[in-house]
C-alpha atoms as a PDB file:
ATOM      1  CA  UNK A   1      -7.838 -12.567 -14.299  1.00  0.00           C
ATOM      2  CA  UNK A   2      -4.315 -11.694 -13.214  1.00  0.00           C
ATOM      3  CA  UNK A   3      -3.051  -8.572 -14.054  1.00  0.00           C
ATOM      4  CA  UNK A   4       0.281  -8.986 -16.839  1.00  0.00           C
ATOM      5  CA  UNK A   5       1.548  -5.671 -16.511  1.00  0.00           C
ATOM      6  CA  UNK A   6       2.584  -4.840 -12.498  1.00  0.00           C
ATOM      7  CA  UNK A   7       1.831  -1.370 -11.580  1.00  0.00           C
ATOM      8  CA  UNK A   8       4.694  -0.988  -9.636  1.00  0.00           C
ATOM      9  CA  UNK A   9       7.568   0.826 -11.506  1.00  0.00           C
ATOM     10  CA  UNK A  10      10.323  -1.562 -11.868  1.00  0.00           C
ATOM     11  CA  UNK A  11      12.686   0.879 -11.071  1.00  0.00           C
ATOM     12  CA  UNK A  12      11.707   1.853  -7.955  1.00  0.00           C
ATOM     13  CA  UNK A  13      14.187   0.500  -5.061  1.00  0.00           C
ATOM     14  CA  UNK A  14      12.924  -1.465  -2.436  1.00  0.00           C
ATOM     15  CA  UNK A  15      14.701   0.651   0.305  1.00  0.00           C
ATOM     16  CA  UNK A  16      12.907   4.017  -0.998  1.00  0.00           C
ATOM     17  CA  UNK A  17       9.452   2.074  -1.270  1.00  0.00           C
ATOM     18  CA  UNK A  18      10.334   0.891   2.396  1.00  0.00           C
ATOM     19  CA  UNK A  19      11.193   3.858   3.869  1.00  0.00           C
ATOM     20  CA  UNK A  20       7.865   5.871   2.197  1.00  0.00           C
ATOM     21  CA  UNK A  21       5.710   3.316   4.024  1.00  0.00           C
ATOM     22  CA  UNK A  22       7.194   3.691   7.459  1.00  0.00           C
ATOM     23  CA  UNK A  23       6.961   7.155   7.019  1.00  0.00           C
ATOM     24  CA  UNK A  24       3.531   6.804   6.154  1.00  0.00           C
ATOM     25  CA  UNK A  25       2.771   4.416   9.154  1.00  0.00           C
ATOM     26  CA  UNK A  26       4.423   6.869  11.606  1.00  0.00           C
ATOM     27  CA  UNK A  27       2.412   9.334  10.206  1.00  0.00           C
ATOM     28  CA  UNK A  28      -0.771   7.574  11.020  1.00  0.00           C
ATOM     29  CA  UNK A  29      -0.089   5.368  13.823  1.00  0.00           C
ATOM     30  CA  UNK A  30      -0.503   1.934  12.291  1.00  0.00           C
ATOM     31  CA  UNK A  31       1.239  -0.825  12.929  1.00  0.00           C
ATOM     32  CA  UNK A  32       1.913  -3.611  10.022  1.00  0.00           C
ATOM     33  CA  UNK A  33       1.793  -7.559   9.377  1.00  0.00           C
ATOM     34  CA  UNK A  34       3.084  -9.287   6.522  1.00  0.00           C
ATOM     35  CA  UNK A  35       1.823 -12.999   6.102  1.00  0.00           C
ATOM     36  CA  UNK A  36       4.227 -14.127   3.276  1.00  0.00           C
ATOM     37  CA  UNK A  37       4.596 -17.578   1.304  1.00  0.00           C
ATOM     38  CA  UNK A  38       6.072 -17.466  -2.421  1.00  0.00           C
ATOM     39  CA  UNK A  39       8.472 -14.383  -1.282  1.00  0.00           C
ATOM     40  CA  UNK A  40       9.864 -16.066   2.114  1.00  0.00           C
ATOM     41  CA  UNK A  41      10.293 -12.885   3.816  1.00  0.00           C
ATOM     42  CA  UNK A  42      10.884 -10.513   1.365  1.00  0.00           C
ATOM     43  CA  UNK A  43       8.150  -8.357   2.388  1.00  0.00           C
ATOM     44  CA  UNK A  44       9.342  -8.605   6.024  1.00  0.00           C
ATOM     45  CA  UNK A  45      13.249  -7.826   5.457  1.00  0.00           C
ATOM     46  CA  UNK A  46      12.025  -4.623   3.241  1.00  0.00           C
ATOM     47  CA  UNK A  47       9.993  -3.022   5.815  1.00  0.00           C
ATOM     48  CA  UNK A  48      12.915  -4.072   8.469  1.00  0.00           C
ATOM     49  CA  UNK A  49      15.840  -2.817   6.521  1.00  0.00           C
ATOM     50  CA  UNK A  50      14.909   0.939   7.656  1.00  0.00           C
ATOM     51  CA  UNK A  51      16.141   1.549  11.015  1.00  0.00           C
ATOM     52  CA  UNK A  52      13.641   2.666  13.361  1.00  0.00           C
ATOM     53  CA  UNK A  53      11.215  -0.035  11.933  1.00  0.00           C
ATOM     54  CA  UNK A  54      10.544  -1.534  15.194  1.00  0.00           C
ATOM     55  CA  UNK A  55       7.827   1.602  15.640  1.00  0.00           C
ATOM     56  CA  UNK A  56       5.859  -0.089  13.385  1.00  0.00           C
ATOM     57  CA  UNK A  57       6.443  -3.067  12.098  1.00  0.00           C
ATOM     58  CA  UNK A  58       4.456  -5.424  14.328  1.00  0.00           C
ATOM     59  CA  UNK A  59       5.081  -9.043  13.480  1.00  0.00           C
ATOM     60  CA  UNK A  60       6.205 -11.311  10.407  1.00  0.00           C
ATOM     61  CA  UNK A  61       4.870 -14.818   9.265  1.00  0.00           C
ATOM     62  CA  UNK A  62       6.294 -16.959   6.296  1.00  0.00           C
ATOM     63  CA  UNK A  63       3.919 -19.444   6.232  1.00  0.00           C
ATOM     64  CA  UNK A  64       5.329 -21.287   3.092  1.00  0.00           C
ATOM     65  CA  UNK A  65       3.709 -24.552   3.768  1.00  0.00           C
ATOM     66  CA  UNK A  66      -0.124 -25.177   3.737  1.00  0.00           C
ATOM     67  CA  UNK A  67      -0.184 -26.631   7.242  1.00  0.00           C
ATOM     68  CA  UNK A  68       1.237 -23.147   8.421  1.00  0.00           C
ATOM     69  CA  UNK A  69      -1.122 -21.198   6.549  1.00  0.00           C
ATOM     70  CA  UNK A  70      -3.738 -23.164   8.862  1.00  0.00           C
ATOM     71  CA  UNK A  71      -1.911 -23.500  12.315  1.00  0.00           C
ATOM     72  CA  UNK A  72      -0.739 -19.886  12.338  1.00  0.00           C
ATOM     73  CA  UNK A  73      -2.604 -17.750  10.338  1.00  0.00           C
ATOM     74  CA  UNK A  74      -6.389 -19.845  10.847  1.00  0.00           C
ATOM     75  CA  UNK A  75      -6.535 -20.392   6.747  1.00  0.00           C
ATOM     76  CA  UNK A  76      -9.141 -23.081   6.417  1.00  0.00           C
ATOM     77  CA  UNK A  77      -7.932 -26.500   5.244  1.00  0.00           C
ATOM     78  CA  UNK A  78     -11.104 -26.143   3.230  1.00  0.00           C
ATOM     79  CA  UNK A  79     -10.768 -23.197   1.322  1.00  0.00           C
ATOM     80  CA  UNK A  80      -7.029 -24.284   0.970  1.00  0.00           C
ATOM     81  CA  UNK A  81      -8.250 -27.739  -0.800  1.00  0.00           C
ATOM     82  CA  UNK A  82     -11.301 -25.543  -2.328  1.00  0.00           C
ATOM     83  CA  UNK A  83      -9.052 -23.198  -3.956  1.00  0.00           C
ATOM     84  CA  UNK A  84      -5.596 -23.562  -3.774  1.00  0.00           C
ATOM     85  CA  UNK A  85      -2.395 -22.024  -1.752  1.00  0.00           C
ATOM     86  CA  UNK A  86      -2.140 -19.692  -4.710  1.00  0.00           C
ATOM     87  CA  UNK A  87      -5.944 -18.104  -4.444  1.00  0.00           C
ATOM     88  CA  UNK A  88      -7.764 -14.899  -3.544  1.00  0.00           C
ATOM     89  CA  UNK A  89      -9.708 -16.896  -0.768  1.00  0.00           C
ATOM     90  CA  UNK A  90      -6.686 -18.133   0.440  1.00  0.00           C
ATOM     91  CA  UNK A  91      -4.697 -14.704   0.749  1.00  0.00           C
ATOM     92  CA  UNK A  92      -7.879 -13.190   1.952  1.00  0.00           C
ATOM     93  CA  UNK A  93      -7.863 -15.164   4.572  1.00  0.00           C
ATOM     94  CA  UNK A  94      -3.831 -15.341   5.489  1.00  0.00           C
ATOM     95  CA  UNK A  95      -4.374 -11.209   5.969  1.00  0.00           C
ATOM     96  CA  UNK A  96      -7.723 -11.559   7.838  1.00  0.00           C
ATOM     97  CA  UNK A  97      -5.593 -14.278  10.369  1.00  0.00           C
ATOM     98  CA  UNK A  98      -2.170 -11.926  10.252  1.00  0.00           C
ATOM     99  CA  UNK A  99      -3.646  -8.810  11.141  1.00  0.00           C
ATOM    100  CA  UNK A 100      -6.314 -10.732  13.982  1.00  0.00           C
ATOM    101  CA  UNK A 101      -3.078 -12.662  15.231  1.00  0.00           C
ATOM    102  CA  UNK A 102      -0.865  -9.184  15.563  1.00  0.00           C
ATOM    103  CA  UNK A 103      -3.556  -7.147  16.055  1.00  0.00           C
ATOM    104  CA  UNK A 104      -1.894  -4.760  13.458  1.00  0.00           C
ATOM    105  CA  UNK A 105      -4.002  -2.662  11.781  1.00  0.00           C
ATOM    106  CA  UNK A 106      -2.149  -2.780   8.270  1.00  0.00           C
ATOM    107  CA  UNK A 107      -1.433  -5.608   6.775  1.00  0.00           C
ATOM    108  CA  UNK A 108      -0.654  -7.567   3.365  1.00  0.00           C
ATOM    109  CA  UNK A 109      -0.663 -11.464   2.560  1.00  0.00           C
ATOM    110  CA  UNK A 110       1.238 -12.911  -0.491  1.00  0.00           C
ATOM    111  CA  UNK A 111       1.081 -15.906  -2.327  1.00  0.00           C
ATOM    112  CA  UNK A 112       2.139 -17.007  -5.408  1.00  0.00           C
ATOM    113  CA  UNK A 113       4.076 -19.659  -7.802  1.00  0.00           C
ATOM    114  CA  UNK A 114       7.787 -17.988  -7.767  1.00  0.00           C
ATOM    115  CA  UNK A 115       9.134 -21.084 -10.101  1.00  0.00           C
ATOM    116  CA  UNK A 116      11.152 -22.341 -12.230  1.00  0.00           C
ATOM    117  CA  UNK A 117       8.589 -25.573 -11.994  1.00  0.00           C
ATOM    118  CA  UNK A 118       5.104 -26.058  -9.952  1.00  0.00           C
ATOM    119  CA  UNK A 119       3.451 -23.633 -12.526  1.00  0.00           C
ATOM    120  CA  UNK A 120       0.275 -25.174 -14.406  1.00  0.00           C
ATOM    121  CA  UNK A 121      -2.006 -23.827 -17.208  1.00  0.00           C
ATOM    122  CA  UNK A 122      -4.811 -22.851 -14.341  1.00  0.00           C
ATOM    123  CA  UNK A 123      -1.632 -20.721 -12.032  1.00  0.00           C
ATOM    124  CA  UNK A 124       1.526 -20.407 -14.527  1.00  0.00           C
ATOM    125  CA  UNK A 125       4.745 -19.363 -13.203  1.00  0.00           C
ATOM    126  CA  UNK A 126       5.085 -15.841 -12.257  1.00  0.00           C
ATOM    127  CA  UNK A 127       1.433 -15.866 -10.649  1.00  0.00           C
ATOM    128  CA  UNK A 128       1.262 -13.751  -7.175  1.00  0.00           C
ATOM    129  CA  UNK A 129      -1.865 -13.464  -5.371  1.00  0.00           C
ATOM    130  CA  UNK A 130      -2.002 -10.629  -2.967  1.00  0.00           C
ATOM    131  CA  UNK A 131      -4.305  -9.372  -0.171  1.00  0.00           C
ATOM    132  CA  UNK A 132      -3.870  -5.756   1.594  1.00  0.00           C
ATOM    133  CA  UNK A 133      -6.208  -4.954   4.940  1.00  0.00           C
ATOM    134  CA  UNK A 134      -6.071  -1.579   6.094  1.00  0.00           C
ATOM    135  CA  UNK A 135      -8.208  -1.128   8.921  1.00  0.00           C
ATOM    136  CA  UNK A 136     -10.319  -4.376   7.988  1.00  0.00           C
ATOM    137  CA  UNK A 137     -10.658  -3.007   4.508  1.00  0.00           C
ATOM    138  CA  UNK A 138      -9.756  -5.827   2.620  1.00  0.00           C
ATOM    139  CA  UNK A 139      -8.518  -5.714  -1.267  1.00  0.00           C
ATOM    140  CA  UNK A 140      -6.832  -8.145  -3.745  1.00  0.00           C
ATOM    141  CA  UNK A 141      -5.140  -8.381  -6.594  1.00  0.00           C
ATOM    142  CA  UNK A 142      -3.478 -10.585  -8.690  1.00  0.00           C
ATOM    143  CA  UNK A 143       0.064 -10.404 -11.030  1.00  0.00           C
ATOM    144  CA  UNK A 144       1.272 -12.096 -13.203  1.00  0.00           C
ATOM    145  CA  UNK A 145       5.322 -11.189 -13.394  1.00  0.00           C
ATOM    146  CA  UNK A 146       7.717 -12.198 -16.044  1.00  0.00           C
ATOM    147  CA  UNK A 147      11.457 -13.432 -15.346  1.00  0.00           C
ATOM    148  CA  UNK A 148      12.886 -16.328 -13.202  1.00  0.00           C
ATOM    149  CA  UNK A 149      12.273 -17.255  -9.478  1.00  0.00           C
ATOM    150  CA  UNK A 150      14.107 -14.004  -7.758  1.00  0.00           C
ATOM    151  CA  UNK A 151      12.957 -11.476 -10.417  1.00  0.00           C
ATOM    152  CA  UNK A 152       9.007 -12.964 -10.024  1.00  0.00           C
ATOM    153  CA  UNK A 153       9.899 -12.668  -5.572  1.00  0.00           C
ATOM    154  CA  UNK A 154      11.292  -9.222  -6.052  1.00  0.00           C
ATOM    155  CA  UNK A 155       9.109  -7.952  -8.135  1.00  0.00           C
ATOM    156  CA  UNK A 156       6.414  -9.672  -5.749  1.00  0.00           C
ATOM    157  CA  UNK A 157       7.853  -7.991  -2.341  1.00  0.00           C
ATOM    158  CA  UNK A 158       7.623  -4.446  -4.913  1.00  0.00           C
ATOM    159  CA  UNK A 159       4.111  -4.891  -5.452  1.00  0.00           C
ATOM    160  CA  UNK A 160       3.284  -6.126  -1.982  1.00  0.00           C
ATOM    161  CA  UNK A 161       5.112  -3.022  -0.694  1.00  0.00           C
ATOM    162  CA  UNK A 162       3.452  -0.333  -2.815  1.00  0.00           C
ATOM    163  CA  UNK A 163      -0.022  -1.790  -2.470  1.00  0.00           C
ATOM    164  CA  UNK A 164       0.485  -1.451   1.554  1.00  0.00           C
ATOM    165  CA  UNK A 165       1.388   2.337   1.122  1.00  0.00           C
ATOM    166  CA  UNK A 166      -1.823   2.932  -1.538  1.00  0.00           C
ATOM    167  CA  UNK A 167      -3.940   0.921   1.523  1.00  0.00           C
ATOM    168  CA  UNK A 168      -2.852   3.752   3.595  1.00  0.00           C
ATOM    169  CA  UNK A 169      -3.245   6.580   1.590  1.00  0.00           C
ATOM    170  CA  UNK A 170      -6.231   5.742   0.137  1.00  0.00           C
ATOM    171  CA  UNK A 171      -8.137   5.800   3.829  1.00  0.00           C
ATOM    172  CA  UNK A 172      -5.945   8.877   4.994  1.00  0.00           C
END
């Protein structure tokens, strides 16, 4: 069951989260993915607003549509009809592919229903499925985030953000 309240504070700018988790990758000598759909890059432009990201930030994919889920991240058409674009099998697997593709040994995979329409009573609007690996430690999580289409991607690129730096420090 998705999770209504985010733990990520609000608050908390992007640029600061951004800059705590390249510090953090320096710091440990990973490199990072981010294999995004609902947020279209979001996750991607964070991490490469901080100059200097090029040290670790290893590659980006926005696969928004379900045949680039499959063609570049290996997401099974199966588990895609199974389950659904918006799905912890799905994001499970967009990570596993990202971080296999890249070889980057960090990464995160979002996917979600960003609105204002395409919500339905099974995945309502403001459902975001994520997926962090940190050195093939896979974990997942799902939101559920209130407000329209760029407060739900925002709030989505937060989330996706801090869990990446918790992934980190949680193995250090």
């Amino acid at each position: 069951m998705p999770s209504d309240v985010p733990s990520t504070a609000p608050s908390t700018p992007l640029m600061m989260l951004s800059e705590r988790l390249g510090k953090v990758c320096l710091a440990q000598g990973v490199a990072v993915t981010a294999a995004e759909s609902c947020t279209g890059g979001g996750v991607a432009a964070a991490i490469t607003d901080i100059s200097g990201s090029s040290a670790y930030f290893e590659t980006g994919y926005v696969t928004y549509s379900n045949a680039a889920k499959t063609r570049l991240l290996g997401v099974p058409e199966a588990t895609l009809e199974q389950h659904g674009a918006v799905s912890q099998a799905v994001v499970e697997a967009m990570v596993q592919g990202a971080c296999q593709d890249s070889g980057a040994e960090l990464g995160v995979a979002v996917s979600g229903v960003a609105g204002p329409s395409g919500g339905t009573p099974d995945k309502p609007v403001g459902l975001v499925w994520f997926a962090w690996s940190a050195h093939g430690r896979v974990s997942t999580e799902s939101c559920c985030f209130p407000g329209g289409r760029g407060e739900v991607r925002e709030q989505a690129v937060r989330h996706a953000l801090l869990g990446l730096i918790q992934a980190l420090e949680a193995g250090a």
